[in-house]
PDB file of N, CA and C in Angstrom:
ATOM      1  N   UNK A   1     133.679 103.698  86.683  1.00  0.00           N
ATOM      2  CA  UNK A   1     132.279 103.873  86.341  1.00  0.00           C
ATOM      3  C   UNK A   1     131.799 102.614  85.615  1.00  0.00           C
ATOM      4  N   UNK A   2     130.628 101.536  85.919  1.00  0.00           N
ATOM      5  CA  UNK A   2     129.866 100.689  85.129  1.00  0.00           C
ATOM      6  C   UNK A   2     129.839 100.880  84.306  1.00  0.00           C
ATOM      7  N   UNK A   3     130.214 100.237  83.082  1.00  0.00           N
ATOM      8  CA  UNK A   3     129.398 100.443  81.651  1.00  0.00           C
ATOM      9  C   UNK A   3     127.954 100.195  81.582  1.00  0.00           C
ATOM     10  N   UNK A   4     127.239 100.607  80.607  1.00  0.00           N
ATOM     11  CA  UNK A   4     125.914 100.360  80.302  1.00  0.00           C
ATOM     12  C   UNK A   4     125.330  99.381  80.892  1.00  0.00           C
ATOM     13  N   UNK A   5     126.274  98.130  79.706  1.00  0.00           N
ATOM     14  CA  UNK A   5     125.465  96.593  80.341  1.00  0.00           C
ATOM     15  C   UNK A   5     125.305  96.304  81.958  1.00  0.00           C
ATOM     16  N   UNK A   6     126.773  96.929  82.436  1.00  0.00           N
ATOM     17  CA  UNK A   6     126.937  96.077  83.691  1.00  0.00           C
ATOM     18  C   UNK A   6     125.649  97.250  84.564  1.00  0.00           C
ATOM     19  N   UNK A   7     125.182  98.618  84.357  1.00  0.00           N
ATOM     20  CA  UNK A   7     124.118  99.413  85.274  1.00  0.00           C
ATOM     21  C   UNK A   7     123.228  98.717  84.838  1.00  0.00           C
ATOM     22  N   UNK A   8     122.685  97.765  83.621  1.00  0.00           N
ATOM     23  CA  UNK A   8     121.508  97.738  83.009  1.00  0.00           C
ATOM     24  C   UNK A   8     121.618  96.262  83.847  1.00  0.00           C
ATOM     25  N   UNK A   9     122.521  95.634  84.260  1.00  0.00           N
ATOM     26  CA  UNK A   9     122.397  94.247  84.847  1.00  0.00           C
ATOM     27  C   UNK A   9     121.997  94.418  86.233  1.00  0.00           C
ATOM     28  N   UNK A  10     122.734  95.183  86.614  1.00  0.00           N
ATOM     29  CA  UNK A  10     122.682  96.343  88.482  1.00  0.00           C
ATOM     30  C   UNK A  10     121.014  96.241  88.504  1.00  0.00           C
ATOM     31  N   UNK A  11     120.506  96.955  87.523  1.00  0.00           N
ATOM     32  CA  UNK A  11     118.973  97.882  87.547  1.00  0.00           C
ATOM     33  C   UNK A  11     117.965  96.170  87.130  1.00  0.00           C
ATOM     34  N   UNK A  12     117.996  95.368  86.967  1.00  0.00           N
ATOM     35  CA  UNK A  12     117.327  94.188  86.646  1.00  0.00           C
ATOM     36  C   UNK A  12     117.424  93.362  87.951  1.00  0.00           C
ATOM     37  N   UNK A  13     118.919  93.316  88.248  1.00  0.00           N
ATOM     38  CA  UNK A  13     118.734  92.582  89.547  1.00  0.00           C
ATOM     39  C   UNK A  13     118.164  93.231  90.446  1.00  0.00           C
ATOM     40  N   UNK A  14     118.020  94.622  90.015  1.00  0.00           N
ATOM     41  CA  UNK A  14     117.267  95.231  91.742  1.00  0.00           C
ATOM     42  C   UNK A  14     115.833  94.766  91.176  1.00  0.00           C
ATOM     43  N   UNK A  15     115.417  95.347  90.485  1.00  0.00           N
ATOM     44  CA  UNK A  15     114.484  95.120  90.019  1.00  0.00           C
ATOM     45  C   UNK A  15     113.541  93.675  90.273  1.00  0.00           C
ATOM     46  N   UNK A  16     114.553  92.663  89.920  1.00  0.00           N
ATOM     47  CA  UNK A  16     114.231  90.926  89.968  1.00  0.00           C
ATOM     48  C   UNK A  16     114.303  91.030  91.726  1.00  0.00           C
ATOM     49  N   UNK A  17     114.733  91.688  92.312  1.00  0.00           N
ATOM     50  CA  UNK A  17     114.574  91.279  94.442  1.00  0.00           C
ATOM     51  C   UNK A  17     113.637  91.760  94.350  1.00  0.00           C
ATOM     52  N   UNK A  18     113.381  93.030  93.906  1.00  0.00           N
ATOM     53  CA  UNK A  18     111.955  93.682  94.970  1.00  0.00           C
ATOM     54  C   UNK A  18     110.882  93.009  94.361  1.00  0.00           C
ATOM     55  N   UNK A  19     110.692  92.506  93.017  1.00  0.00           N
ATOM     56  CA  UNK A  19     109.405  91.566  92.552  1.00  0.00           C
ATOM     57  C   UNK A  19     109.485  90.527  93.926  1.00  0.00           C
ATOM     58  N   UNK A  20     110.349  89.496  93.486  1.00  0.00           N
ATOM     59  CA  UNK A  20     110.227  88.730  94.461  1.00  0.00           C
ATOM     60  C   UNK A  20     109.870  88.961  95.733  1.00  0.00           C
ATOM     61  N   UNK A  21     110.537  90.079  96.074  1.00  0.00           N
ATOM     62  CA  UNK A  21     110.223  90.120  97.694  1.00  0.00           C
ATOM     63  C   UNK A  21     108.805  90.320  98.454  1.00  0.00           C
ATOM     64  N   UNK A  22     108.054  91.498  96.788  1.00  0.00           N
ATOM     65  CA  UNK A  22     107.066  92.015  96.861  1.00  0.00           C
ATOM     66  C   UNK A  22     105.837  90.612  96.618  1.00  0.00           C
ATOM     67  N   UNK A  23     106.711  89.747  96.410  1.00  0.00           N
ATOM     68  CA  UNK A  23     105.532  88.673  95.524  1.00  0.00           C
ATOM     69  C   UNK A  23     105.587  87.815  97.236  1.00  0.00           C
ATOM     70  N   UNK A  24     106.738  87.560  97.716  1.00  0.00           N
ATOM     71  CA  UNK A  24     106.506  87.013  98.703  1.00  0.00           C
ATOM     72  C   UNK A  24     105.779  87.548 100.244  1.00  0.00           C
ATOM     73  N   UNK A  25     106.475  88.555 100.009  1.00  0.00           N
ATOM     74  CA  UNK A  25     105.190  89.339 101.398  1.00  0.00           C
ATOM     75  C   UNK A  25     103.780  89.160 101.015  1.00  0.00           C
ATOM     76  N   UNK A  26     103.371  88.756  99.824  1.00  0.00           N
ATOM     77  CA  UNK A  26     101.883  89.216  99.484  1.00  0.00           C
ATOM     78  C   UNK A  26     101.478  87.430  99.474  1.00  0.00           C
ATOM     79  N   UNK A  27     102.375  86.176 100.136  1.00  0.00           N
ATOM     80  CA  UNK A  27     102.288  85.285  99.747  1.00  0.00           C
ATOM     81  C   UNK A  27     102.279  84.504  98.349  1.00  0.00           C
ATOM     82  N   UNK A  28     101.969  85.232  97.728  1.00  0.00           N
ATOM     83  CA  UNK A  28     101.711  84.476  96.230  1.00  0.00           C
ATOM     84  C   UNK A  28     102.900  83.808  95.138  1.00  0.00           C
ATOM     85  N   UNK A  29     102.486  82.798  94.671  1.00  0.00           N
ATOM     86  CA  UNK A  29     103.534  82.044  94.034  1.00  0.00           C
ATOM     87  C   UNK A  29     104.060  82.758  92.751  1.00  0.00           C
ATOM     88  N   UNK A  30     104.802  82.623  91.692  1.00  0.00           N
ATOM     89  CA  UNK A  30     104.954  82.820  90.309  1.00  0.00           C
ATOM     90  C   UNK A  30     103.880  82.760  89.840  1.00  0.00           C
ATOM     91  N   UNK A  31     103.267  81.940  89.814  1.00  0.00           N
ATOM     92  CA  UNK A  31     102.163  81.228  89.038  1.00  0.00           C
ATOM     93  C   UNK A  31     100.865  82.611  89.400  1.00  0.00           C
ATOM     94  N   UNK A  32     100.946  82.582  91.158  1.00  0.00           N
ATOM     95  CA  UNK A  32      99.836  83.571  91.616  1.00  0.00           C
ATOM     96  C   UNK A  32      99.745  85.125  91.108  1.00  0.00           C
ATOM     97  N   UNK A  33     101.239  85.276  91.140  1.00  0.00           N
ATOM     98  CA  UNK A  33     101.339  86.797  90.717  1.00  0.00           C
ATOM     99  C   UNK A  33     101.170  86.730  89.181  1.00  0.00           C
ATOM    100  N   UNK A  34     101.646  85.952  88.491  1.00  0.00           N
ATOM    101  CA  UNK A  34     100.893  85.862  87.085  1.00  0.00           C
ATOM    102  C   UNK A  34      99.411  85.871  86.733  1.00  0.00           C
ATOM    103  N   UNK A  35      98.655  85.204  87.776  1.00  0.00           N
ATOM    104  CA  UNK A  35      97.050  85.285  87.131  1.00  0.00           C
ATOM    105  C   UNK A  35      96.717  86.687  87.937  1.00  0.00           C
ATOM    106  N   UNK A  36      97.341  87.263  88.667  1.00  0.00           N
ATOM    107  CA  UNK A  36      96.832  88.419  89.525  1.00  0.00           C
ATOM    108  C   UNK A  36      96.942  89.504  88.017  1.00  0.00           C
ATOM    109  N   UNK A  37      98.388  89.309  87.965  1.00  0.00           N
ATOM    110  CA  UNK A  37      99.125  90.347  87.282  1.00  0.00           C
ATOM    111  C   UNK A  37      98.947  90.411  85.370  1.00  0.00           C
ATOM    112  N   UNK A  38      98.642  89.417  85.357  1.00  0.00           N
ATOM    113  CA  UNK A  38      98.091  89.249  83.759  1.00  0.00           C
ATOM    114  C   UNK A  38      99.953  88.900  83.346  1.00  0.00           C
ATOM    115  N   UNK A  39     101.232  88.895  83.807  1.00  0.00           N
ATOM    116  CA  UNK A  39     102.561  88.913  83.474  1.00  0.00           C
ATOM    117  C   UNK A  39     102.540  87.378  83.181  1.00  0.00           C
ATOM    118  N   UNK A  40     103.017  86.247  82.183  1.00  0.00           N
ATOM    119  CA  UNK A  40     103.407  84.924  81.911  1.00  0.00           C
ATOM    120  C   UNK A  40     104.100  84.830  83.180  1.00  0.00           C
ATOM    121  N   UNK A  41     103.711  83.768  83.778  1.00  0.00           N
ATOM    122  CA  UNK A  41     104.800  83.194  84.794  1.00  0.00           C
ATOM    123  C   UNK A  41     106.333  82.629  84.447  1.00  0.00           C
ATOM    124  N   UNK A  42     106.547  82.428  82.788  1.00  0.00           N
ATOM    125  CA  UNK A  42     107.633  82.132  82.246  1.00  0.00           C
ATOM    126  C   UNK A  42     108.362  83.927  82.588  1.00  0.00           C
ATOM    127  N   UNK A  43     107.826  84.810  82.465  1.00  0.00           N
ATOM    128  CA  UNK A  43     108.426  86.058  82.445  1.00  0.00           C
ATOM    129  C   UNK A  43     108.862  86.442  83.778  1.00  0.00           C
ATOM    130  N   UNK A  44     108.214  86.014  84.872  1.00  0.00           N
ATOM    131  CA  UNK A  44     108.331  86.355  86.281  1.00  0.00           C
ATOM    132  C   UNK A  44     109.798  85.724  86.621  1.00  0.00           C
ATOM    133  N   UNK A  45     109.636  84.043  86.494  1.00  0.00           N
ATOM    134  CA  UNK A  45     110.528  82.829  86.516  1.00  0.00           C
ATOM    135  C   UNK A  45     112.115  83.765  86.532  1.00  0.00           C
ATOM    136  N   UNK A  46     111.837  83.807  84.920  1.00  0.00           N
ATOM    137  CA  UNK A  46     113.271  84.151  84.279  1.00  0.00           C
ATOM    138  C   UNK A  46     113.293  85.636  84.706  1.00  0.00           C
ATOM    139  N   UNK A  47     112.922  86.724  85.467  1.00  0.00           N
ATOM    140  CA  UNK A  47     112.885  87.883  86.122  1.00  0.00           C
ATOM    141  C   UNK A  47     113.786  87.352  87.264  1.00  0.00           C
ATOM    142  N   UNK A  48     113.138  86.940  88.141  1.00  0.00           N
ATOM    143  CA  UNK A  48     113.519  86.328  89.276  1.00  0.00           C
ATOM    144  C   UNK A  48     115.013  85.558  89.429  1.00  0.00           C
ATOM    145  N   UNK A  49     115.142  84.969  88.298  1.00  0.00           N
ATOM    146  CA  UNK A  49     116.383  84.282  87.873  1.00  0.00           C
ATOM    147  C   UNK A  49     117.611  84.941  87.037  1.00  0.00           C
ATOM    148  N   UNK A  50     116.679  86.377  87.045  1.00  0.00           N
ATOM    149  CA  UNK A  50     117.659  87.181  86.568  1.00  0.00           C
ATOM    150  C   UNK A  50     117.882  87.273  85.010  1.00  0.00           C
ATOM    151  N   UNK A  51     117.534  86.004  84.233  1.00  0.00           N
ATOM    152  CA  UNK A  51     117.576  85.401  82.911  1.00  0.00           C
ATOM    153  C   UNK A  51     117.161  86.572  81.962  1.00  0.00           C
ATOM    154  N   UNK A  52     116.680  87.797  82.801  1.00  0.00           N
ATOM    155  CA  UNK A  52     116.048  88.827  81.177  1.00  0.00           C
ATOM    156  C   UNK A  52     116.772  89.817  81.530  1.00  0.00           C
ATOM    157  N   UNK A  53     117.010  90.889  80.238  1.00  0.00           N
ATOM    158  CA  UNK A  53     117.988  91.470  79.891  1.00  0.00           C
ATOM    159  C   UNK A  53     117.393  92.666  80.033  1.00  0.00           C
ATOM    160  N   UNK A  54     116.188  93.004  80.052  1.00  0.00           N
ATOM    161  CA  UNK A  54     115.163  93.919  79.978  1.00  0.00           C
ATOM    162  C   UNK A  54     113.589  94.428  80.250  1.00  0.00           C
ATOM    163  N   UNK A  55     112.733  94.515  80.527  1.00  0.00           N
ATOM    164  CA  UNK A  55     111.508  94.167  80.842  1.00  0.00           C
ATOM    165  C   UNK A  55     110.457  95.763  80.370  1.00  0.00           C
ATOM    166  N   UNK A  56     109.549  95.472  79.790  1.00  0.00           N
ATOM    167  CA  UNK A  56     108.383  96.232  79.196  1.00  0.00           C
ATOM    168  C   UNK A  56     108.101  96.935  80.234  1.00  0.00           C
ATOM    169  N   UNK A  57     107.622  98.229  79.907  1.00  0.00           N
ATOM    170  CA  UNK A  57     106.939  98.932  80.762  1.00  0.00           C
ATOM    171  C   UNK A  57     105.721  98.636  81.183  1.00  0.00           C
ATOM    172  N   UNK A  58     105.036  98.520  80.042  1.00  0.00           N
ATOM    173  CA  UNK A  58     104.039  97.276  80.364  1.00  0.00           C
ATOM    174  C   UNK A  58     103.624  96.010  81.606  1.00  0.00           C
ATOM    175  N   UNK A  59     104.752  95.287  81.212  1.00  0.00           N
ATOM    176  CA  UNK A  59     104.930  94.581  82.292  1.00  0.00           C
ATOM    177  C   UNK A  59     105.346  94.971  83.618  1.00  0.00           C
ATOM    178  N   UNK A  60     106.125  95.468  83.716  1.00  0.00           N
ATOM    179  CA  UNK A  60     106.484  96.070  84.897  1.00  0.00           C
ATOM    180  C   UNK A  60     105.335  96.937  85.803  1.00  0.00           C
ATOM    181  N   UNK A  61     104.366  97.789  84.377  1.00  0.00           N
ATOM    182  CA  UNK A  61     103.128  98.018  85.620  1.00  0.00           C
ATOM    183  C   UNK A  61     102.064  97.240  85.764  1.00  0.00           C
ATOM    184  N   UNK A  62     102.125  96.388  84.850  1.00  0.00           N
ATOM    185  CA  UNK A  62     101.668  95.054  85.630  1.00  0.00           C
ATOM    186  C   UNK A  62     101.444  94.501  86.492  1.00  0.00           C
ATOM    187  N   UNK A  63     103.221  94.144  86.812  1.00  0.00           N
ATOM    188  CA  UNK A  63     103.666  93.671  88.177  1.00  0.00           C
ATOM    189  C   UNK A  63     103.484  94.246  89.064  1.00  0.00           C
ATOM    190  N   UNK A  64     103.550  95.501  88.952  1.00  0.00           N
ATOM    191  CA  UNK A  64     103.468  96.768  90.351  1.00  0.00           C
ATOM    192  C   UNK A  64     101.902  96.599  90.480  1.00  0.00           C
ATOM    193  N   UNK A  65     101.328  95.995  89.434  1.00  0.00           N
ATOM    194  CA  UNK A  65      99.454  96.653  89.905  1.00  0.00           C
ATOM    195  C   UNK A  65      99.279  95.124  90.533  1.00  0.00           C
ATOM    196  N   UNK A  66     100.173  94.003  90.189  1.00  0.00           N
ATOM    197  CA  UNK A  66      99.479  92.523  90.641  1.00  0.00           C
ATOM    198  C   UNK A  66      99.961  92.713  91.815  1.00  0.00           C
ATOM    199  N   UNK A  67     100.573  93.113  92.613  1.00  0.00           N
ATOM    200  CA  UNK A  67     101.521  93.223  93.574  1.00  0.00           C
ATOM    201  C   UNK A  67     101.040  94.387  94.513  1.00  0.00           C
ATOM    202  N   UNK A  68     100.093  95.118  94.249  1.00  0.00           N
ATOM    203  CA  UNK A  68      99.262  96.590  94.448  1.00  0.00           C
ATOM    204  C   UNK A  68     100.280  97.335  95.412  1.00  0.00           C
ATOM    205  N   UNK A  69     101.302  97.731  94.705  1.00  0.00           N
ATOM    206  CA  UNK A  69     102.108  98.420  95.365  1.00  0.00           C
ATOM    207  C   UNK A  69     102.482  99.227  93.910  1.00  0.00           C
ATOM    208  N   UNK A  70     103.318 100.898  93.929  1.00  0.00           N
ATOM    209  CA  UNK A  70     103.509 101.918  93.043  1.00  0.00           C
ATOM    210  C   UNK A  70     104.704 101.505  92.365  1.00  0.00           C
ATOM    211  N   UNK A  71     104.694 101.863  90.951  1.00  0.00           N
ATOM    212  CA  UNK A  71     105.392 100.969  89.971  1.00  0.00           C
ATOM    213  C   UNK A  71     106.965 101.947  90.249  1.00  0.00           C
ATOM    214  N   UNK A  72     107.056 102.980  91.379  1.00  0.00           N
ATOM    215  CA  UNK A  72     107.957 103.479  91.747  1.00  0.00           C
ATOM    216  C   UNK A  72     108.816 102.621  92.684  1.00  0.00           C
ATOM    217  N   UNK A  73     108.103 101.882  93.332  1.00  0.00           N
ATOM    218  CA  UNK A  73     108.221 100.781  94.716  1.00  0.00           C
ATOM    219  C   UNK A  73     109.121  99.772  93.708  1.00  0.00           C
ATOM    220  N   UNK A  74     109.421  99.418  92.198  1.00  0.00           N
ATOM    221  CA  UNK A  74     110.041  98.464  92.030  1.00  0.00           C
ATOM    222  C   UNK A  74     111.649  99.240  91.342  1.00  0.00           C
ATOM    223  N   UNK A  75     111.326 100.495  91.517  1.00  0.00           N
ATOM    224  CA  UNK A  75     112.506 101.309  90.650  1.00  0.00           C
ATOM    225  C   UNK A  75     113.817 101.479  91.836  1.00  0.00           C
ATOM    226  N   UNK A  76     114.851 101.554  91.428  1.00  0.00           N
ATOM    227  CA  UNK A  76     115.694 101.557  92.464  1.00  0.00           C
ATOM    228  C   UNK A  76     115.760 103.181  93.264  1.00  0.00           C
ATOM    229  N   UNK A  77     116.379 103.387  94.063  1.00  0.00           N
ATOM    230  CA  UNK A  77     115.849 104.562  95.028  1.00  0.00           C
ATOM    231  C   UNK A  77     117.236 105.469  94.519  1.00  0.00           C
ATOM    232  N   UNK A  78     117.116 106.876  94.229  1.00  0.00           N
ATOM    233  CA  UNK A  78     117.899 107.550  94.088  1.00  0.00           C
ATOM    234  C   UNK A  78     119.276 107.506  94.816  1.00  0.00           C
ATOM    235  N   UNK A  79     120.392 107.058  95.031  1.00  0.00           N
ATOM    236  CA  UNK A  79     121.642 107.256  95.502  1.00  0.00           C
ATOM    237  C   UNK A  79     121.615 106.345  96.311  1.00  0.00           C
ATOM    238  N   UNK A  80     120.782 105.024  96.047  1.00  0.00           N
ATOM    239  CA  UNK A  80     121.050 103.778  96.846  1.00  0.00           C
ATOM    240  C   UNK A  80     120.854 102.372  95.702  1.00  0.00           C
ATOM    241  N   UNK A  81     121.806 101.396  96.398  1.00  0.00           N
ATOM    242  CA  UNK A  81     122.057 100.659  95.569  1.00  0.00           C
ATOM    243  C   UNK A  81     121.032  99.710  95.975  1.00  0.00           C
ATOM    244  N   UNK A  82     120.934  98.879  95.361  1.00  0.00           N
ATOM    245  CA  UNK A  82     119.228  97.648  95.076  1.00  0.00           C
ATOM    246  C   UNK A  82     119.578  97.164  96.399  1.00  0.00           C
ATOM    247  N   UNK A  83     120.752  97.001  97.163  1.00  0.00           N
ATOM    248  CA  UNK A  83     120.827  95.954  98.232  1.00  0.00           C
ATOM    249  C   UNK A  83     120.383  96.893  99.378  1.00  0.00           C
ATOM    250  N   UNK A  84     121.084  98.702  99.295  1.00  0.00           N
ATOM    251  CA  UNK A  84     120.529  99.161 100.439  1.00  0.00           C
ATOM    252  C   UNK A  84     119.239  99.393 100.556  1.00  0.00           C
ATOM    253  N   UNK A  85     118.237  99.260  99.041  1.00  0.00           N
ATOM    254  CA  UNK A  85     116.789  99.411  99.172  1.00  0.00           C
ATOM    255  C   UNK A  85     116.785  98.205  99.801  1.00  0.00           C
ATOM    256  N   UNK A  86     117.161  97.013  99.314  1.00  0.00           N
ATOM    257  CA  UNK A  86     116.176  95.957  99.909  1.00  0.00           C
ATOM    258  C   UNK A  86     116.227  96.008 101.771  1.00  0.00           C
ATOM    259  N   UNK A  87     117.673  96.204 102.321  1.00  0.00           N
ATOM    260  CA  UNK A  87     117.661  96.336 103.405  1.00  0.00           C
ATOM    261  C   UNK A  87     117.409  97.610 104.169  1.00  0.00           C
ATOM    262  N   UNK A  88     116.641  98.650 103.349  1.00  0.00           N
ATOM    263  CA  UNK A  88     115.475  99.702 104.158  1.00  0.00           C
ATOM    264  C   UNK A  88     114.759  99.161 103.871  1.00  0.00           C
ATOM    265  N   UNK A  89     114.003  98.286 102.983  1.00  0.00           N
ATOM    266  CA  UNK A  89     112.609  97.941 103.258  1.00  0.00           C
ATOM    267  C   UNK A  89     112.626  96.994 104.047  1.00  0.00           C
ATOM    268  N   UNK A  90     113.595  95.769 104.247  1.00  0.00           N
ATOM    269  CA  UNK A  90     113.727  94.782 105.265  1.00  0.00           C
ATOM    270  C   UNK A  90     113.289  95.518 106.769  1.00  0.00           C
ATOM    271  N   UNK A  91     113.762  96.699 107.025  1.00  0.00           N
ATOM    272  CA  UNK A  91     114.111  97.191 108.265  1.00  0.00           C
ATOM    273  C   UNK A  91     112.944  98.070 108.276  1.00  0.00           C
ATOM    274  N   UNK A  92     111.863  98.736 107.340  1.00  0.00           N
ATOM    275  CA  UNK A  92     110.678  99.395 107.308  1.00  0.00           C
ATOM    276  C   UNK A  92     109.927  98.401 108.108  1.00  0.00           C
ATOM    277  N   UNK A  93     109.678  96.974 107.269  1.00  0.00           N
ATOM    278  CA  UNK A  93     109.006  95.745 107.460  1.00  0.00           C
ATOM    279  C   UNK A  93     109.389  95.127 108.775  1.00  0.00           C
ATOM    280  N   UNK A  94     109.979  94.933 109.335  1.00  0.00           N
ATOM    281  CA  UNK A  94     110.364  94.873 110.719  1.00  0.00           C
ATOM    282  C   UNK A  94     109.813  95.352 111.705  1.00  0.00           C
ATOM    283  N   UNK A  95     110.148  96.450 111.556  1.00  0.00           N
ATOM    284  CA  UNK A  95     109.107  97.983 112.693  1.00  0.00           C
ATOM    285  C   UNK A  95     108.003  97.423 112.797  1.00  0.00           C
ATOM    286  N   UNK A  96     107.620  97.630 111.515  1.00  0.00           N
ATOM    287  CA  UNK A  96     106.151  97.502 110.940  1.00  0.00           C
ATOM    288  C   UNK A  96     105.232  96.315 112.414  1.00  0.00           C
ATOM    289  N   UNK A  97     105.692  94.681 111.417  1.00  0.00           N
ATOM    290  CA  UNK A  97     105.683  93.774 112.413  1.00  0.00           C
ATOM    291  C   UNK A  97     105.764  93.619 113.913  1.00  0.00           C
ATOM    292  N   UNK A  98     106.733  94.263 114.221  1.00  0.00           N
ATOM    293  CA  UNK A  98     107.158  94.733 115.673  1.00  0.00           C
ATOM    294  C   UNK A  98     105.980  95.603 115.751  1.00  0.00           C
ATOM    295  N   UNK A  99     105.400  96.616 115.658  1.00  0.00           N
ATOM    296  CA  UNK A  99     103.989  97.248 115.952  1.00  0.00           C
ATOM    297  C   UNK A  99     102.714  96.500 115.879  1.00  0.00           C
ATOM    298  N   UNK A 100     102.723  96.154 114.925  1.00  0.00           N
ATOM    299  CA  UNK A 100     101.531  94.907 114.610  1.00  0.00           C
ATOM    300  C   UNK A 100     101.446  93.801 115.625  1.00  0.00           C
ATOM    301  N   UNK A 101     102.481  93.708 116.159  1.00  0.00           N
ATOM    302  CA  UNK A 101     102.715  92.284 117.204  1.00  0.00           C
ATOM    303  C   UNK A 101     102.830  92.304 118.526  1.00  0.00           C
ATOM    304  N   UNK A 102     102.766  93.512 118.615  1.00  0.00           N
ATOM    305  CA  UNK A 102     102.637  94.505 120.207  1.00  0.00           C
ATOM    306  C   UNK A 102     101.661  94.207 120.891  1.00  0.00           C
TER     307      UNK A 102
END
């Protein structure tokens, strides 16, 4: 079983992909999702880089509102680990495209 730190490191890195991922589907830079999101782009940076240990609720619905997606969309998914979310949403986003491009 993980100790604390190492779930609380698990739950940040998922956390730090789906920002990113969410920041990049929407095009926008660090910098962009910061003036969207009202979040310091120093806070995004070191998110992204994994560098924080923790993050505000605050911030986090922040991010979910700069990003206009549900501040549930950045939480990890019940009985899946951050990598199998990222690769169901990879594979949601796919379809998706594939319909759109039809």
């Amino acid at each position: 079983m993980p100790s604390i730190g190492e779930r609380n490191d698990e739950l940040m890195d998922g956390l730090a992909q789906r920002v990113k991922e969410h920041r990049k589907l929407r095009n926008l830079t660090q910098h962009g999702l910061a003036e969207v999101s009202g979040v310091s782009r120093e806070v995004i940076c070191n998110l992204e880089l994994g560098r924080l240990q923790s993050i505000s609720l605050d911030n986090a619905i922040k991010l979910s509102d700069g990003l206009r997606i549900p501040l549930s969309a950045l939480a990890p998914q019940a009985g899946h680990s951050a990598d199998e979310a990222l690769a169901d949403a990879r594979q949601k986003l796919a379809a998706i495209q594939r319909v759109l491009s039809a």
